[in-house]
Protein backbone atom coordinates (compact mmCIF):
# COMPACT_ATOMS: atom_id res chain seq x y z
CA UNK A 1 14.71 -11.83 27.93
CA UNK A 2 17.89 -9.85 26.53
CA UNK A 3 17.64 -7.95 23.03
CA UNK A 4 20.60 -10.48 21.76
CA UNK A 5 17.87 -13.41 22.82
CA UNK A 6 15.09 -11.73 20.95
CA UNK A 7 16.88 -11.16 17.68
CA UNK A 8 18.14 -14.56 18.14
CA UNK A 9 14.53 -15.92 18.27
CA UNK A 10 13.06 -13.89 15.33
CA UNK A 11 16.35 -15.14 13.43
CA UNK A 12 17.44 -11.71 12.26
CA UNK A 13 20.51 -8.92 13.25
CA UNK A 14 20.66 -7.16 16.03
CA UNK A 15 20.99 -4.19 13.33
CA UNK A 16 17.60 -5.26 11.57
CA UNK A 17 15.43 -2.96 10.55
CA UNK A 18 11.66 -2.51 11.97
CA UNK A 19 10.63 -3.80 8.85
CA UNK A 20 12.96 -6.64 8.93
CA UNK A 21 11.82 -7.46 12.12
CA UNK A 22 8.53 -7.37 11.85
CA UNK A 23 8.27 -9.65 8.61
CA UNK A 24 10.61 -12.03 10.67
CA UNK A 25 8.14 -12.20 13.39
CA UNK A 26 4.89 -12.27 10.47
CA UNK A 27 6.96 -15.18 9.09
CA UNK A 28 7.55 -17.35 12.50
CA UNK A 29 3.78 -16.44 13.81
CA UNK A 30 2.06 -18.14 11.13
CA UNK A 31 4.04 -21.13 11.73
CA UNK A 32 4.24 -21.42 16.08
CA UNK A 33 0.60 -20.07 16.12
CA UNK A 34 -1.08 -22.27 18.89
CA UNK A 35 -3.51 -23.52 15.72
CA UNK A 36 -1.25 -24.63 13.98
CA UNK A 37 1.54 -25.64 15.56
CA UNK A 38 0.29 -29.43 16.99
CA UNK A 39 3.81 -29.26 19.58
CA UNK A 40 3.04 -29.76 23.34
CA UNK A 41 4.64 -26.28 24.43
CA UNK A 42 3.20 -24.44 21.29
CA UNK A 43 1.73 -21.74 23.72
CA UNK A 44 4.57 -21.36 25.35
CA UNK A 45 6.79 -20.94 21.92
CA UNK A 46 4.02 -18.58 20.51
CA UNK A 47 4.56 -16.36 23.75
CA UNK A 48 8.32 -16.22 23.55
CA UNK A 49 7.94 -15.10 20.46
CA UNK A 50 5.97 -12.08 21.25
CA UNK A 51 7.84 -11.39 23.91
CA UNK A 52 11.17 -11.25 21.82
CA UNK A 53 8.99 -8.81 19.02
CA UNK A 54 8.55 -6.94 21.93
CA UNK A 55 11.99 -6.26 23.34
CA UNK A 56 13.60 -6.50 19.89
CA UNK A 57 11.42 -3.13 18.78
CA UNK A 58 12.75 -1.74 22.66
CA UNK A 59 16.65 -3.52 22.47
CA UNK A 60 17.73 -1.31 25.41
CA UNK A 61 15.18 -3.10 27.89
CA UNK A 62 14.22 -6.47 28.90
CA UNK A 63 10.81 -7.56 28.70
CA UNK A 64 10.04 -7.44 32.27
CA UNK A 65 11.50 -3.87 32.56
CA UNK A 66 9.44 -2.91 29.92
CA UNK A 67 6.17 -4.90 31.71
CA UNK A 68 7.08 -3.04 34.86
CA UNK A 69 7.27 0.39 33.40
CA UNK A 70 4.07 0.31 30.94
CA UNK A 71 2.02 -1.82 33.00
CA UNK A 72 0.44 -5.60 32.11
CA UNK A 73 -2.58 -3.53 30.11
CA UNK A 74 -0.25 -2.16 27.66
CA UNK A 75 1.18 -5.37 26.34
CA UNK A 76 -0.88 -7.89 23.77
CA UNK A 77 -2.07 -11.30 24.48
CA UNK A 78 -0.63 -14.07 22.15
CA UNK A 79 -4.18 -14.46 20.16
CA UNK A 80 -4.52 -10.67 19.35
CA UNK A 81 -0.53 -10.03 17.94
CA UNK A 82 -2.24 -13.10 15.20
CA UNK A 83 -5.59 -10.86 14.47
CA UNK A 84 -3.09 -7.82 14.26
CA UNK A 85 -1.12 -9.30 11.75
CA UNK A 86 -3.10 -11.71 9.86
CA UNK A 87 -6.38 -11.41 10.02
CA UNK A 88 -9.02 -8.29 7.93
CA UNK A 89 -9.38 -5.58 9.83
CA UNK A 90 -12.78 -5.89 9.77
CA UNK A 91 -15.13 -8.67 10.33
CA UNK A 92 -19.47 -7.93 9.69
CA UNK A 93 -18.75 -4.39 9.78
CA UNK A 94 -16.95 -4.24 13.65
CA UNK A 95 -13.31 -3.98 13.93
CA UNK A 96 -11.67 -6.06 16.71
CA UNK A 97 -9.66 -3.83 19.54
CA UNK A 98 -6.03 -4.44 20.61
CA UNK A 99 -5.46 -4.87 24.06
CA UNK A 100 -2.81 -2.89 24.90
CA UNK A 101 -4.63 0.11 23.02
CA UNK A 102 -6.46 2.70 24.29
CA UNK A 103 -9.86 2.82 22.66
CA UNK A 104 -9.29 6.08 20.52
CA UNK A 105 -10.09 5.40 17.10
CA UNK A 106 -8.78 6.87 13.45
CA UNK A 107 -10.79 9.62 12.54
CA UNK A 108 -9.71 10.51 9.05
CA UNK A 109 -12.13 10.89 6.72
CA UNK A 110 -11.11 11.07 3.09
CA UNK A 111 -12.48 13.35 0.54
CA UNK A 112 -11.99 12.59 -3.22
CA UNK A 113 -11.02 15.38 -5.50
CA UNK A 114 -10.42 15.69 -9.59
CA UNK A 115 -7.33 15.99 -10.60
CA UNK A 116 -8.40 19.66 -11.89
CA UNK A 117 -9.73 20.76 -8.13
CA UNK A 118 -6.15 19.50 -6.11
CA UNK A 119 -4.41 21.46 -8.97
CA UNK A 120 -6.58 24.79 -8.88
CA UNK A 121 -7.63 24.58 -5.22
CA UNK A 122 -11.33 24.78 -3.75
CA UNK A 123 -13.66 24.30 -1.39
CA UNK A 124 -16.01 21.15 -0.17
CA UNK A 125 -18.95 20.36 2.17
CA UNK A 126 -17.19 17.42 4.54
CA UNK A 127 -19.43 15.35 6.79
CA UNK A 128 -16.63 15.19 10.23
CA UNK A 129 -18.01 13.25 13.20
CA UNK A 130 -19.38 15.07 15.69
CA UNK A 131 -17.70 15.67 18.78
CA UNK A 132 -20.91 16.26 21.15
CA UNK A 133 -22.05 12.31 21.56
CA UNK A 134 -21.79 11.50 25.25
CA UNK A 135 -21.56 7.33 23.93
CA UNK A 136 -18.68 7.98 22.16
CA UNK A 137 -17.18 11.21 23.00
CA UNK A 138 -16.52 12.20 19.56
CA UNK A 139 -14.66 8.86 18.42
CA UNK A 140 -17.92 7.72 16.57
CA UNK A 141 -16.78 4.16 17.80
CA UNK A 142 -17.60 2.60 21.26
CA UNK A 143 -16.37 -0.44 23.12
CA UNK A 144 -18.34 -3.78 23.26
CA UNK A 145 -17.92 -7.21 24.47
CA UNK A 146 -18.51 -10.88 23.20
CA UNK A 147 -18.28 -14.26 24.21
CA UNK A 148 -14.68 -15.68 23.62
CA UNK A 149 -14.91 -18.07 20.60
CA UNK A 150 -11.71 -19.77 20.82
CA UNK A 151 -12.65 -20.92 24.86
CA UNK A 152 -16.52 -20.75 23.98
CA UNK A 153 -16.76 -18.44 27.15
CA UNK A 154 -15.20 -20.73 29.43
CA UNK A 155 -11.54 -19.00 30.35
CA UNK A 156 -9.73 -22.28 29.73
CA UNK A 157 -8.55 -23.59 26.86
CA UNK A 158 -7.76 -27.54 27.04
CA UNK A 159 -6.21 -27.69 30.63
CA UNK A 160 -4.98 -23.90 30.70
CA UNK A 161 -6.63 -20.81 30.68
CA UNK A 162 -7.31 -19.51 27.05
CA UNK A 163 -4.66 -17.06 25.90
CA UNK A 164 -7.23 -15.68 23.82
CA UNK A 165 -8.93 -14.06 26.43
CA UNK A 166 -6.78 -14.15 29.20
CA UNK A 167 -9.21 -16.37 31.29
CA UNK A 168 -11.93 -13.42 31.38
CA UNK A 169 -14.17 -15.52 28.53
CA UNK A 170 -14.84 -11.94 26.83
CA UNK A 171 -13.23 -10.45 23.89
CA UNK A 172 -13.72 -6.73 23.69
CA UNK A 173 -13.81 -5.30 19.90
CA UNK A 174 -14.82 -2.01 18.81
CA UNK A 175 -18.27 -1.24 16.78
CA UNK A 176 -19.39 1.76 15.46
CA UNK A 177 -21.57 4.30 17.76
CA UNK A 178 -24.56 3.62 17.14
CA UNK A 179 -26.54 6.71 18.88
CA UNK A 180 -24.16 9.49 17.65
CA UNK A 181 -24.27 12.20 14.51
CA UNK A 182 -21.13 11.03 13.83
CA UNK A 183 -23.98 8.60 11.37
CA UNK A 184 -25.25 11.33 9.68
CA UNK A 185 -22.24 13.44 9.85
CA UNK A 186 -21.76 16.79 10.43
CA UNK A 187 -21.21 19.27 7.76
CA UNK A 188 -18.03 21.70 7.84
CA UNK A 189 -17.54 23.65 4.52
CA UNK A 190 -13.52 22.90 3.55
CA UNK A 191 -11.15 24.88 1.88
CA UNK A 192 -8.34 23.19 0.07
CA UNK A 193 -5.52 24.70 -1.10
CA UNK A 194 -4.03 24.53 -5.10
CA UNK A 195 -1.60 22.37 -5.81
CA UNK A 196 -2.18 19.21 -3.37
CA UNK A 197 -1.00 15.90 -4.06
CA UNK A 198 -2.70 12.78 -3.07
CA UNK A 199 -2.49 11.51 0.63
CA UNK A 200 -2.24 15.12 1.56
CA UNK A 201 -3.75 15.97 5.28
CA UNK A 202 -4.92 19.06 6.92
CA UNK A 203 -6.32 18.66 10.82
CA UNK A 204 -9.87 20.15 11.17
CA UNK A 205 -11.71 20.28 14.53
CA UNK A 206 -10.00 16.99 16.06
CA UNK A 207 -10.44 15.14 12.41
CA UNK A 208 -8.19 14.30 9.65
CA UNK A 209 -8.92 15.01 6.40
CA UNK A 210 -7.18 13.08 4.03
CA UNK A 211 -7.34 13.83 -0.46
CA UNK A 212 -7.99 11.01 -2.42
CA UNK A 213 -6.94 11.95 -6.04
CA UNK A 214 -9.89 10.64 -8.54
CA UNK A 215 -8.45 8.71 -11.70
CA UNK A 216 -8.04 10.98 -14.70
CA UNK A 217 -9.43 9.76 -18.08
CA UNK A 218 -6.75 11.56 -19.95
CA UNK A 219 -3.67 12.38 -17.12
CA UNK A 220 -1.67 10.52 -15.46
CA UNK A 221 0.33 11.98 -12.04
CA UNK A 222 3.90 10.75 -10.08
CA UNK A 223 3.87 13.11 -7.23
CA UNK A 224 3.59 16.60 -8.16
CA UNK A 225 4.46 15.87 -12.07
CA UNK A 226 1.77 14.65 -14.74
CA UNK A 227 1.51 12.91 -17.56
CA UNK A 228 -0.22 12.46 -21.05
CA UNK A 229 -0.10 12.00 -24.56
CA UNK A 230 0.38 14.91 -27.48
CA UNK A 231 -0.85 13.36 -30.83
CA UNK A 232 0.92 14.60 -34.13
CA UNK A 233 0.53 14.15 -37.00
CA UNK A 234 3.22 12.93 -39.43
CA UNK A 235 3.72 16.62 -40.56
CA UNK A 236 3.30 17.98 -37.20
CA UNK A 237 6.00 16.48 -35.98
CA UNK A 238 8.27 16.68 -38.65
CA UNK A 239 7.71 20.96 -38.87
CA UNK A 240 7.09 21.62 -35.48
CA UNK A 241 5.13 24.93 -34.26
CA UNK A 242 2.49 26.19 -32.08
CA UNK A 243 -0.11 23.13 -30.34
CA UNK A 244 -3.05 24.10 -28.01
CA UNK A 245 -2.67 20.94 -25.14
CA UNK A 246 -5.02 20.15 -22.28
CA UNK A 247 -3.35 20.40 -18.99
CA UNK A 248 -5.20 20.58 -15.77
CA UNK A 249 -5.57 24.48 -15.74
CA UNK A 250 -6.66 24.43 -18.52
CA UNK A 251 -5.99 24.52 -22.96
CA UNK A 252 -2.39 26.04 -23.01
CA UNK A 253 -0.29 26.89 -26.35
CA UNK A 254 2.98 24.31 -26.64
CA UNK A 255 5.59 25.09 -29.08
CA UNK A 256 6.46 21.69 -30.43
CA UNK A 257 10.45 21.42 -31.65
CA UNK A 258 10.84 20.02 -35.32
CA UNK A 259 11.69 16.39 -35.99
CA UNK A 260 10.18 14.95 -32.80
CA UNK A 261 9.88 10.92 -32.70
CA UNK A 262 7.30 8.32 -31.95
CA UNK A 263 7.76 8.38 -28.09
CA UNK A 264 9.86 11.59 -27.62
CA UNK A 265 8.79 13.39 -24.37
CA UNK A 266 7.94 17.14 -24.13
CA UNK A 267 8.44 18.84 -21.00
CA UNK A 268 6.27 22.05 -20.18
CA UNK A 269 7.87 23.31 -16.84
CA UNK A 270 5.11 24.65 -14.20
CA UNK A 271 2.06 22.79 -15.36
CA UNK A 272 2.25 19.91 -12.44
CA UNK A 273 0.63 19.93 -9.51
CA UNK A 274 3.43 23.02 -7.82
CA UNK A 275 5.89 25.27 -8.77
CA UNK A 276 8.25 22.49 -9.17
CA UNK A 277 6.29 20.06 -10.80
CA UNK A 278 5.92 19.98 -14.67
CA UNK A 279 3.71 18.45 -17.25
CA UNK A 280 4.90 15.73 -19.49
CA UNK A 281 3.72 15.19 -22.77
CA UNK A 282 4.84 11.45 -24.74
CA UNK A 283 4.39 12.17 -28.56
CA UNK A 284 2.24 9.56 -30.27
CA UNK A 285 2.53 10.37 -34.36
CA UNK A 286 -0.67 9.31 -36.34
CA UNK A 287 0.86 7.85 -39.48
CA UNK A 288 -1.60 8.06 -42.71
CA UNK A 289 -2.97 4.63 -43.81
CA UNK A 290 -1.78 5.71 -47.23
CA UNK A 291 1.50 6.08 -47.13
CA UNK A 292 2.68 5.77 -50.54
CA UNK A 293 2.54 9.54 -51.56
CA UNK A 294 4.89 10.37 -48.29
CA UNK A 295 7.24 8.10 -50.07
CA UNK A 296 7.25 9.33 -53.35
CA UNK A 297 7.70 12.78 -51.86
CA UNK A 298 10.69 11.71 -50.26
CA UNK A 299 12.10 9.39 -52.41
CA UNK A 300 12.31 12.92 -55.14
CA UNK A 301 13.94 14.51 -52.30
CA UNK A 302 16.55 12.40 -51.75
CA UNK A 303 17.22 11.79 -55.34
CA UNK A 304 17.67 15.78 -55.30
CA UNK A 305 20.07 15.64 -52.42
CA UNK A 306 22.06 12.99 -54.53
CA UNK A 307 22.17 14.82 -57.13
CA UNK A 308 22.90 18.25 -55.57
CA UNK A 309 27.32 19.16 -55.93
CA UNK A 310 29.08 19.62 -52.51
CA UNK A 311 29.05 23.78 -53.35
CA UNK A 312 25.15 23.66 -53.58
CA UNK A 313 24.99 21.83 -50.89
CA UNK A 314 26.74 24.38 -48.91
């Protein structure tokens, strides 16, 4: 198969996008999927259309130049591209394998921090997975089998073998080690830098550690900027002057300008989560339920004003 057939199958440009291309192929699955497509030859549609995903993400080669070079192991069967794209990644706790993969496994591990500790720095006790079990060599995952449930064991499906498992009757899926520390975890004190956003990843004895930011009751963050809310009151934000704010290092002194608005936005430069990033503060004013002596105040103002000549005015 040519890259111009492949795009032509997946209906999309030759200039498309991986994206593009795979929500073409996401699209066209669910609907030439061997379940549910009822034609004779649905297997054999379902397969050209892997087969064009495949040379359509390599446009230079042809599928069988590709097969040739990688090797038949490398490539997925028709029934795992579905459970790749459609199905949960995990299913009673054990997470099916691809084929073509090798059976490495992700071993991030995520630690949550406050919004106070990415912002300040500090250190953690992380459980990493061991690297010492001879089951799993460190992966804290090993490879199992099961009966095919599509062919029921058998190989074939109908009069041809089951694409599922490519005639063998076994499925292999990955489960979690079972014999390994990597349960219990072992313990490996962390230091983390200040001023981390969250997603960010350090690499620690063959693991990743990934930051998961914790919600804040009272700040909000964009990347390295935060946000909140200063409360005024009516006075407050008509005068202006010194405010003590809560920012994540800590109460800081903000001079508030005069005449601020329901809404207006402060900016304190520095006070996000790096050099660059800055804390902003949205202005809420808390109006007094009586407001009736405000008025009068500033109804005799304005009179005066009115009343004032243009040289006492200046």
């Amino acid at each position: 198969m040519t890259g111009s057939e492949a795009f032509e199958i997946l209906g999309v440009a030759s200039t498309a996008t991986p994206e593009e291309i795979k929500k073409a192929f996401r699209q066209k699955a669910r609907k030439l999927h061997p379940d549910v497509n009822k034609e004779a030859n649905a297997e054999e549609q379902f397969k050209n259309l892997n087969e064009a995903y495949s040379v359509a993400n390599n446009p230079g080669d042809t599928f069988e130049e590709m097969f040739s070079r990688q090797g038949a192991s490398n490539f997925y069967n028709v029934e795992d591209v579905f459970r790749q794209f459609f199905d949960s990644p995990e299913e009673d706790g054990e997470q099916r394998v691809r084929f073509w993969s090798n059976t490495s496994t992700n071993r991030t591990v995520f630690v949550t921090l406050t919004l106070e500790e990415a912002a300040t720095g500090c250190t953690k006790e992380v459980s990493l997975p061991s690297t010492n079990c001879p089951a799993c060599k460190g992966k804290g995952q090993v490879l199992k089998e099961q009966q095919c449930r599509r062919c029921s064991g058998s190989g074939t499906h109908g009069q041809t073998r089951c694409m599922a498992c490519s005639g063998g009757g076994k499925i292999l899926y990955q489960s979690r080690c079972g014999s390994c520390i990597h349960q219990k975890g072992q313990k490996t004190s962390v230091t983390f830098p200040p001023n981390i956003t969250d997603g960010w990843r350090m690499q620690i004895n063959g693991s990743m550690v990934a930051v998961k930011l914790r919600p804040h009751s009272e700040f909000k963050t964009d990347g390295v900027n935060i946000f909140s809310s200063c409360e005024l009151s009516l006075l407050d934000a008509l005068k202006g002057g010194p405010r003590k704010v809560n920012t994540v290092y800590g109460e800081k002194t903000m001079r508030i300008p005069p005449g601020r608005h329901h809404g207006d936005e402060i900016v304190a430069p520095g006070l996000g989560l790096s050099n660059q990033g800055k804390h902003v503060f949205k202005v809420t004013i808390n109006y007094p339920e009586d407001l009736s002596k405000v008025i009068e105040v500033l109804e005799v103002l304005e009179a005066q004003e009115m009343q004032e000549t243009p040289e006492e005015k200046e």
